[in-house]
Protein backbone atom coordinates (compact mmCIF):
# COMPACT_ATOMS: atom_id res chain seq x y z
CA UNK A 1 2.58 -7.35 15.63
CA UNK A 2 6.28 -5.86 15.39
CA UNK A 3 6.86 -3.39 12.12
CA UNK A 4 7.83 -5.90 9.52
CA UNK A 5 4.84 -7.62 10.38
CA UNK A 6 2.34 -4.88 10.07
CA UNK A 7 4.29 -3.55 7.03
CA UNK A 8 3.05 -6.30 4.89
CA UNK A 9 -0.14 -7.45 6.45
CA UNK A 10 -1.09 -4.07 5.35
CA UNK A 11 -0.37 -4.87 1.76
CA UNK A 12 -2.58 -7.78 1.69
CA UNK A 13 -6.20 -7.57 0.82
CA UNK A 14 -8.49 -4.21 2.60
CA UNK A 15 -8.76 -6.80 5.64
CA UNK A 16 -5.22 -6.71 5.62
CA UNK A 17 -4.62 -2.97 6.18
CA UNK A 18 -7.92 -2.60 8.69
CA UNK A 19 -6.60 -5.28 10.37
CA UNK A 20 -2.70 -3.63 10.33
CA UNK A 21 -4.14 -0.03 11.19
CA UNK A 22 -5.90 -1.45 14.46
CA UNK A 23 -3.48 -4.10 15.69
CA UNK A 24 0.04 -3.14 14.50
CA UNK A 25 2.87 -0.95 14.81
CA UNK A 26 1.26 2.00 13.78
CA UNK A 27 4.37 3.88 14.62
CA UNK A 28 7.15 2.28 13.07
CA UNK A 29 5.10 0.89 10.18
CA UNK A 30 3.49 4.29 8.95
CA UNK A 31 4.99 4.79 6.06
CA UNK A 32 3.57 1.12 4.38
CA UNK A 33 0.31 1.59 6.18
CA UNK A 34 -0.02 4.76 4.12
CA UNK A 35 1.23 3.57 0.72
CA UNK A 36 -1.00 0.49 1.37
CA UNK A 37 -3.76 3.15 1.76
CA UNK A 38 -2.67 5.09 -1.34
CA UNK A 39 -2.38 1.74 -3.39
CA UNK A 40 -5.81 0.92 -2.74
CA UNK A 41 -7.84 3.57 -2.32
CA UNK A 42 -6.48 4.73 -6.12
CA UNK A 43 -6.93 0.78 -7.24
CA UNK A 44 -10.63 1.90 -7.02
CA UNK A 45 -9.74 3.86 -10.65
CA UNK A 46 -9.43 1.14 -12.46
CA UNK A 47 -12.81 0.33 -12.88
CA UNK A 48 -13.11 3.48 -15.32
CA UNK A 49 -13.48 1.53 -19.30
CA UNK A 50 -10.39 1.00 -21.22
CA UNK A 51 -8.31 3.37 -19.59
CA UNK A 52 -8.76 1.40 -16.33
CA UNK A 53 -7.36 -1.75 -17.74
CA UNK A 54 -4.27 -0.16 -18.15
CA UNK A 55 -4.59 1.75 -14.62
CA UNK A 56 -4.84 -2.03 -13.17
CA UNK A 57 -1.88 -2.88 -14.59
CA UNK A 58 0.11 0.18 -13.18
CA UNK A 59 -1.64 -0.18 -9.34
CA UNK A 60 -0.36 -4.03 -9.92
CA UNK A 61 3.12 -3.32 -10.48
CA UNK A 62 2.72 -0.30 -7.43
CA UNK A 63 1.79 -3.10 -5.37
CA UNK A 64 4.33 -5.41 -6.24
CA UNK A 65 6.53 -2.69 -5.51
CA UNK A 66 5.73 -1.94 -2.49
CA UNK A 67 5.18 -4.90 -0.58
CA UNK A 68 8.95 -6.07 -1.78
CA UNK A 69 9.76 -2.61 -0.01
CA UNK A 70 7.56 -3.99 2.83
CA UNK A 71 9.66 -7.35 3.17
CA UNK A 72 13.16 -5.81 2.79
CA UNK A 73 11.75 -3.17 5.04
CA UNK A 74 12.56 0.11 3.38
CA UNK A 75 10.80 3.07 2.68
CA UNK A 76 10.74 3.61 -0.86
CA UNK A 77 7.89 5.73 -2.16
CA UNK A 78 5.81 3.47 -5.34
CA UNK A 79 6.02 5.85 -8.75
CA UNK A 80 3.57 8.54 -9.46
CA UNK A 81 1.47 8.42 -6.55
CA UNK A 82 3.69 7.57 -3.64
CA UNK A 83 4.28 11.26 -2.58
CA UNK A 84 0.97 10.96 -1.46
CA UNK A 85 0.26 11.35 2.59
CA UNK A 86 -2.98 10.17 3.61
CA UNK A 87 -1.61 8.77 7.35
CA UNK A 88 0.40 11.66 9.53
């Protein structure tokens, strides 16, 4: 798969991202494989009561984000946990 490819395969579904981190453009297509990562792994949050209703919400919108980043294939880091590197 070239970059763009992997870039939003890893956005879609955990499948998705295994499937990006062992077939794709690692290289060129770090930077989504990580936020992917980042998106999901803190996704997992919103099963905490009431507050993770509203956590949902805000890993939704992240998600959004990102993937759009994905497709216009830029590197824009999602809000609040973005910064985070998980992927060297």
């Amino acid at each position: 798969m070239d970059t763009k490819t992997t870039s939003i395969v890893a956005y879609i579904t955990l499948i998705g991202l295994i499937i990006a981190l062992c077939a794709g453009d690692k290289e060129g297509a770090r930077f989504h494989l990580n936020q992917a990562l980042v998106i999901w792994l803190f996704g997992l949050l919103s099963v905490i009561p009431c507050i993770g209703q509203i956590w949902a919400i805000f890993i939704f919108v992240c998600w959004i984000m990102g993937l759009i980043a994905a497709i216009n294939q830029e590197e824009k880091p999602v809000p609040l946990i973005g910064g985070i590197t998980l992927i060297k």
